[in-house]
C-alpha atoms as a PDB file:
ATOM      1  CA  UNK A   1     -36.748 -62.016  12.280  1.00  0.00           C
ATOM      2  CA  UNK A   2     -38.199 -58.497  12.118  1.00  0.00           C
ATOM      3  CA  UNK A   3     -37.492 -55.394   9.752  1.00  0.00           C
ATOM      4  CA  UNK A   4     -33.922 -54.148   9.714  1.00  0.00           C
ATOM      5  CA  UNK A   5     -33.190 -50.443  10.706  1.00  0.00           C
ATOM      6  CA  UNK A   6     -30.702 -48.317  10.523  1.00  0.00           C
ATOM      7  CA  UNK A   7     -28.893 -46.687  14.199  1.00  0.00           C
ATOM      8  CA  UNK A   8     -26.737 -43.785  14.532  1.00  0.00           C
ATOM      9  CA  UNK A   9     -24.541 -43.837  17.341  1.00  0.00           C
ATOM     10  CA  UNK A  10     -23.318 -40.376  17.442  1.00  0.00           C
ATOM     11  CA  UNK A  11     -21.534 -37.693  20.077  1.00  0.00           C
ATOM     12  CA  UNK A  12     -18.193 -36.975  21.551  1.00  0.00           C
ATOM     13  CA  UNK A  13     -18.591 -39.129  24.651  1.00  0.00           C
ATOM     14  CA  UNK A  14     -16.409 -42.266  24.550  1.00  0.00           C
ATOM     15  CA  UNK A  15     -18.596 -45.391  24.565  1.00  0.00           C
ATOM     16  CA  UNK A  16     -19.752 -45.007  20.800  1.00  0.00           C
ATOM     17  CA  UNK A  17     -17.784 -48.475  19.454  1.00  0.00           C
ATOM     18  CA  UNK A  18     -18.326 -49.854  22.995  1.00  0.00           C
ATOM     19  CA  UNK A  19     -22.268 -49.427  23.045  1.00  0.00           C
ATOM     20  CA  UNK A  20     -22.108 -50.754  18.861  1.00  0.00           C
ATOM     21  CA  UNK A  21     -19.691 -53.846  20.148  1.00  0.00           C
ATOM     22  CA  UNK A  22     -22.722 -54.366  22.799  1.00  0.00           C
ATOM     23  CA  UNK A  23     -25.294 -54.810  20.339  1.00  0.00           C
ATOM     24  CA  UNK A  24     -23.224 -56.938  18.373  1.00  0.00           C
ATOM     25  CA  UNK A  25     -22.638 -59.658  21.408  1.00  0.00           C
ATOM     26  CA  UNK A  26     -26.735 -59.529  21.711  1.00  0.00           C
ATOM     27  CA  UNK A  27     -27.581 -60.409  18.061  1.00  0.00           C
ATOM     28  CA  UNK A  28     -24.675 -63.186  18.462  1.00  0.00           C
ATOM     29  CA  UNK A  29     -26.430 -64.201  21.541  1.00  0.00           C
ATOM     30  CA  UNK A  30     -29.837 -64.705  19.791  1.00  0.00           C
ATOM     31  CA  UNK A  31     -28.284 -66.366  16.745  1.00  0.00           C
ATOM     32  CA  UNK A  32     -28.171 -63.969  14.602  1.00  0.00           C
ATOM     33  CA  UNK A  33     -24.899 -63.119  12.055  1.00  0.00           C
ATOM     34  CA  UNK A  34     -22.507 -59.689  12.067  1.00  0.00           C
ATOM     35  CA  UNK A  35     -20.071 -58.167  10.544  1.00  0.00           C
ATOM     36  CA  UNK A  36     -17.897 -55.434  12.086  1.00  0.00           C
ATOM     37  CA  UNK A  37     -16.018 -53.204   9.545  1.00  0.00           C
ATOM     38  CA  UNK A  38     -13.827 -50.309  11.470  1.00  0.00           C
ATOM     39  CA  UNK A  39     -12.854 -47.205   9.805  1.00  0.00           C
ATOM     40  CA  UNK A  40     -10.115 -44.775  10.860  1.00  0.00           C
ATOM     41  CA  UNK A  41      -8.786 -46.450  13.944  1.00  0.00           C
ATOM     42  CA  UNK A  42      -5.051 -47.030  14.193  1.00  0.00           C
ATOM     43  CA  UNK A  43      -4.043 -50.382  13.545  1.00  0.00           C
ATOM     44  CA  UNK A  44      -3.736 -51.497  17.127  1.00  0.00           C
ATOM     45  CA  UNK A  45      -2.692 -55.755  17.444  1.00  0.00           C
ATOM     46  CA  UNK A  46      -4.294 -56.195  20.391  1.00  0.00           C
ATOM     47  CA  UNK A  47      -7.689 -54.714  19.415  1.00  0.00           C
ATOM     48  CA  UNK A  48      -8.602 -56.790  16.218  1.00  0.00           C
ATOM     49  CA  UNK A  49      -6.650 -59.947  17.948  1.00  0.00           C
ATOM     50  CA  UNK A  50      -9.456 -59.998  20.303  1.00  0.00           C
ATOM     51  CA  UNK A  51     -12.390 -59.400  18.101  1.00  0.00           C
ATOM     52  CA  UNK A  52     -11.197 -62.010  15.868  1.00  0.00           C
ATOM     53  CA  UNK A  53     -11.988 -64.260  18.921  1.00  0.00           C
ATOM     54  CA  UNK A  54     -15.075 -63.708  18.518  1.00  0.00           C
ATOM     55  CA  UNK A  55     -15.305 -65.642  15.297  1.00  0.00           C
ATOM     56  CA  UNK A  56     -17.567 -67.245  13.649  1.00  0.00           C
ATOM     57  CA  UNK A  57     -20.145 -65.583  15.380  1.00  0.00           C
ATOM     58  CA  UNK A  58     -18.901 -61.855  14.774  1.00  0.00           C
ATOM     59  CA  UNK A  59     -16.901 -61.373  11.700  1.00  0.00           C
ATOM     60  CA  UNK A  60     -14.412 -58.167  12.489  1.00  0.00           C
ATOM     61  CA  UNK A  61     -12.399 -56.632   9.467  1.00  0.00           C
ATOM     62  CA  UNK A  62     -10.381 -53.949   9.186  1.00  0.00           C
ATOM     63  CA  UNK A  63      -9.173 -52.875   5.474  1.00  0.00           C
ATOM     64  CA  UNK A  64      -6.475 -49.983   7.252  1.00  0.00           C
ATOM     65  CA  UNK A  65      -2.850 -50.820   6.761  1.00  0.00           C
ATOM     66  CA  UNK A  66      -1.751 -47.860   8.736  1.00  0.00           C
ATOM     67  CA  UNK A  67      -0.770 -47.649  12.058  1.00  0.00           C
ATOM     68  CA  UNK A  68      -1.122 -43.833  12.586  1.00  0.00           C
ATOM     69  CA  UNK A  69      -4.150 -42.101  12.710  1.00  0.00           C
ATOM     70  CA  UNK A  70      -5.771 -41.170   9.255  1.00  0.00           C
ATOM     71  CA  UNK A  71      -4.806 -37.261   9.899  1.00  0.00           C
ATOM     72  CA  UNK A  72      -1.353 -37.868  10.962  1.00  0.00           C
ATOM     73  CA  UNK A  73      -0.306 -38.998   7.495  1.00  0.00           C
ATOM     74  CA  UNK A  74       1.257 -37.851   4.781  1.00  0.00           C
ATOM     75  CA  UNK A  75      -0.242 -37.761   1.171  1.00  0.00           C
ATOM     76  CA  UNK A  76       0.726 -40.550  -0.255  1.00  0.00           C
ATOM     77  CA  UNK A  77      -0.111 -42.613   2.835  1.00  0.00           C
ATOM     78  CA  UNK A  78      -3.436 -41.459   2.684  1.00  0.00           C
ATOM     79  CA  UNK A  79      -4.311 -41.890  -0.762  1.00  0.00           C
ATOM     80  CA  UNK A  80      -3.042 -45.557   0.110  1.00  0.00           C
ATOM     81  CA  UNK A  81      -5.318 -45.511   2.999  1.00  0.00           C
ATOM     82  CA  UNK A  82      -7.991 -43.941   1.101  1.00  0.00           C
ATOM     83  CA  UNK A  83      -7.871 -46.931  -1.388  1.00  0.00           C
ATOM     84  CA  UNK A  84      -7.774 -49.551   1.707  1.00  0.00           C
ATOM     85  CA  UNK A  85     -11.250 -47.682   2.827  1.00  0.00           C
ATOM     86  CA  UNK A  86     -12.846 -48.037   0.010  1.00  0.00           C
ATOM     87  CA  UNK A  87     -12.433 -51.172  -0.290  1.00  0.00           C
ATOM     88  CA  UNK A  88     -13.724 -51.985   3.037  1.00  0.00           C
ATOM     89  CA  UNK A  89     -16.466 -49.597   2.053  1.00  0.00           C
ATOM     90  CA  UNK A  90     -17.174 -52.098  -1.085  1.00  0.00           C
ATOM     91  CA  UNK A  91     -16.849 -55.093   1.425  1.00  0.00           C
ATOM     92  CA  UNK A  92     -19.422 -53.454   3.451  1.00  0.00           C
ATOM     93  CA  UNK A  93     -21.833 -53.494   0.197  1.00  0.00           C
ATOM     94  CA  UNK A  94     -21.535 -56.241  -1.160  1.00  0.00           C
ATOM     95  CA  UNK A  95     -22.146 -58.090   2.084  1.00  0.00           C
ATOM     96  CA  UNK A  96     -25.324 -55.535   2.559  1.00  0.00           C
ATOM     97  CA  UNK A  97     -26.692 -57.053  -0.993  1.00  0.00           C
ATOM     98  CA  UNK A  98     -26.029 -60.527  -0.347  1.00  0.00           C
ATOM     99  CA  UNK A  99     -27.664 -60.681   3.208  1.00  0.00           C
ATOM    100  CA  UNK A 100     -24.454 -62.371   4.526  1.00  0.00           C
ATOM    101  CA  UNK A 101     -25.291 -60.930   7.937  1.00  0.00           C
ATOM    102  CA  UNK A 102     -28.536 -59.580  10.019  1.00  0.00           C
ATOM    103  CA  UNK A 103     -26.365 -56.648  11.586  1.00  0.00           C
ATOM    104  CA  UNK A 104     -23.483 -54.920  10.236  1.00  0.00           C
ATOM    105  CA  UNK A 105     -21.262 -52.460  12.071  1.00  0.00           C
ATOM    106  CA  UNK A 106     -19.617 -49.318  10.207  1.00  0.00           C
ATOM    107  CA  UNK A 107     -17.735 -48.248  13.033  1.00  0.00           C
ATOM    108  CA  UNK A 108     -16.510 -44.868  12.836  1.00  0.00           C
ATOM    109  CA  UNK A 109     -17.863 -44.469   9.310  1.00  0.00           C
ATOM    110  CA  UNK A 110     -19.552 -40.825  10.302  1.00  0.00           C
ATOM    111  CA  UNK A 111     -15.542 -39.766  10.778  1.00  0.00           C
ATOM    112  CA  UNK A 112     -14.851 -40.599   6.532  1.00  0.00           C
ATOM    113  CA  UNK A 113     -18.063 -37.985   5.530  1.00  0.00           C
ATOM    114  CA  UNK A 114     -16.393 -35.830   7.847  1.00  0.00           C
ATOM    115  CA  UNK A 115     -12.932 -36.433   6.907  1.00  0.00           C
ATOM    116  CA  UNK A 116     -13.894 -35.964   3.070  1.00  0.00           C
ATOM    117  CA  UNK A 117     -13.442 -39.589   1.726  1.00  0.00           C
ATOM    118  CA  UNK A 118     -16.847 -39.897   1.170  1.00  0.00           C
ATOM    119  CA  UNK A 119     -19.553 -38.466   0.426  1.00  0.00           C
ATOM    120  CA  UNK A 120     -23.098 -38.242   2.081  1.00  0.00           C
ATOM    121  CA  UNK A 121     -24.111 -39.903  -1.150  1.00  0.00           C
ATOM    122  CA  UNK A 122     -21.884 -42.487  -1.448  1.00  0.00           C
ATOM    123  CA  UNK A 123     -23.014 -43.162   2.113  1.00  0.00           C
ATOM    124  CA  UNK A 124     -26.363 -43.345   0.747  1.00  0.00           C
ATOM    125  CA  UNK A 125     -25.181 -45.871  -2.132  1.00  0.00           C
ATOM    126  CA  UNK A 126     -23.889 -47.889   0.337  1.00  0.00           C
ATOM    127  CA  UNK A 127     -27.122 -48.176   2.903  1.00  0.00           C
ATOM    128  CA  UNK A 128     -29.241 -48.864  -0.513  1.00  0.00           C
ATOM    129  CA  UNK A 129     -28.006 -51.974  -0.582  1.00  0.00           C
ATOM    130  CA  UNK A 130     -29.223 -52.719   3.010  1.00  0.00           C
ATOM    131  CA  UNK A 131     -31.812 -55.775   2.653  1.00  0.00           C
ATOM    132  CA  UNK A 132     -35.203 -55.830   4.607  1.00  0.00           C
ATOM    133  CA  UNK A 133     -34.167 -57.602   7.582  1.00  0.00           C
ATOM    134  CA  UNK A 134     -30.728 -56.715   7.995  1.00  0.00           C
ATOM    135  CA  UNK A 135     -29.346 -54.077  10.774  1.00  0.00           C
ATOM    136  CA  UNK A 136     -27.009 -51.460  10.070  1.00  0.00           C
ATOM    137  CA  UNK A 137     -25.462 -49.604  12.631  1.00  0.00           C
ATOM    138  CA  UNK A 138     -22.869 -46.617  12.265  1.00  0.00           C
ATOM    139  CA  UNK A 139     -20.593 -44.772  14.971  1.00  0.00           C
ATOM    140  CA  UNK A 140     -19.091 -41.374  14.664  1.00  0.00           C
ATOM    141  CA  UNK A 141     -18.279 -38.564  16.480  1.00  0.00           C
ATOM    142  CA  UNK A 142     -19.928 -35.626  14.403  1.00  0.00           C
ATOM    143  CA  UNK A 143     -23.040 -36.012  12.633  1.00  0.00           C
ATOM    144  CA  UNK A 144     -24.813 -33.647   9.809  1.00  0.00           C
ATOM    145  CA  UNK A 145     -28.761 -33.042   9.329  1.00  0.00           C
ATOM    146  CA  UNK A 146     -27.933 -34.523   5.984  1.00  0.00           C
ATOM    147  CA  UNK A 147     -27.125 -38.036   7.523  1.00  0.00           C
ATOM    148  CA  UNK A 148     -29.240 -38.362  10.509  1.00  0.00           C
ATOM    149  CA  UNK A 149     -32.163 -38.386   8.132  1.00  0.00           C
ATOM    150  CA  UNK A 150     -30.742 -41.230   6.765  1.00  0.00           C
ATOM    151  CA  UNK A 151     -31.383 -43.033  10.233  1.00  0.00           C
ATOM    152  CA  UNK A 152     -34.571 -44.603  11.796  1.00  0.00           C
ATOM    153  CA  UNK A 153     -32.348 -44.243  15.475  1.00  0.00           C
ATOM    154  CA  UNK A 154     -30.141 -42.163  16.634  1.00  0.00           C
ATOM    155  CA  UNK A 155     -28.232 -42.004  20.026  1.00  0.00           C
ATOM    156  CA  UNK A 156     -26.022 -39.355  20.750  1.00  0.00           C
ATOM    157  CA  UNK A 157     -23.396 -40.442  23.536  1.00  0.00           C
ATOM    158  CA  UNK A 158     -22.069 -37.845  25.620  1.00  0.00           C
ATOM    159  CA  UNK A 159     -19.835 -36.922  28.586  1.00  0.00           C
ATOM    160  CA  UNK A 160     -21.587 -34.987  31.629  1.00  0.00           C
ATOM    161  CA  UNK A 161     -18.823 -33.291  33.604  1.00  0.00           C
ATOM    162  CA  UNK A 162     -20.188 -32.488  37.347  1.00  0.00           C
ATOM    163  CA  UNK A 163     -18.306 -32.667  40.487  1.00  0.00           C
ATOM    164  CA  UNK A 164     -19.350 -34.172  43.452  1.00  0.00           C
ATOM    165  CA  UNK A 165     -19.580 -32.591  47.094  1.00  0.00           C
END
């Protein structure tokens, strides 16, 4: 297996988890193990019902309870969902530091910097953990100078708008 990197998939075109959920079914298909943790998505059934088919071969895990969207709730809901996150976010470590995968997916992890429940440098913290050969990639709609250099790749996913004659 080759050196690990670390991908940004980045921009306000839909296709971000899509394109990450791609590269996921490739490493499967070449044998390799990954983890999927989601961030700030809506608990939606049918969604994690049919990554969880995907098992063994692509572990998916979401630590949300909600069902709204992060923004949408109150206080005390988010510090509750603020505590769910960061546990995922100390799932997402310690399986960094064990090597328990070759590529793991932070998907829509840009969107907690952003949204204030982390910081850039507990971002940091949890990359450091990120062993040789092991793939990280994260999704998120904005992105600062501050985190892309944290990257090796970056893709920035956009819609074109154009009309046709």
């Amino acid at each position: 297996m080759g050196q690990g990197k670390i991908q940004i998939f980045t921009g306000d075109g839909h296709g971000k988890t899509p394109a990450a959920i791609g590269e996921a079914l490739y490493a499967a298909s070449e044998g390799q193990t990954v983890v999927i943790v989601q961030f700030l998505k809506a608990k939606t059934f049918l969604n994690a019902e049919y990554m969880k088919r995907l098992e063994p071969e692509i572990k998916f895990f979401r630590f949300e309870k909600a069902t709204e969207d992060y923004e949408k709730l109150d206080e005390n809901a988010k510090k509750e969902e603020k505590m769910n996150i960061l546990n995922g976010l100390g799932f997402a470590k310690k399986v960094l530091s064990t090597g328990e995968c070759d590529l793991l997916i932070l998907d829509e992890v840009l969107g907690l910097v952003d949204q204030g429940i982390i910081t850039v440098e507990e971002l940091k913290n949890i990359l450091s953990a990120k062993t040789e050969d092991s793939t990280i990639i994260m999704t998120g709609i904005s992105l600062s100078d501050e985190v892309c250099v944290l990257a090796d790749e970056v893709s920035k996913i956009e819609t074109l708008n154009f009309k046709v004659f």
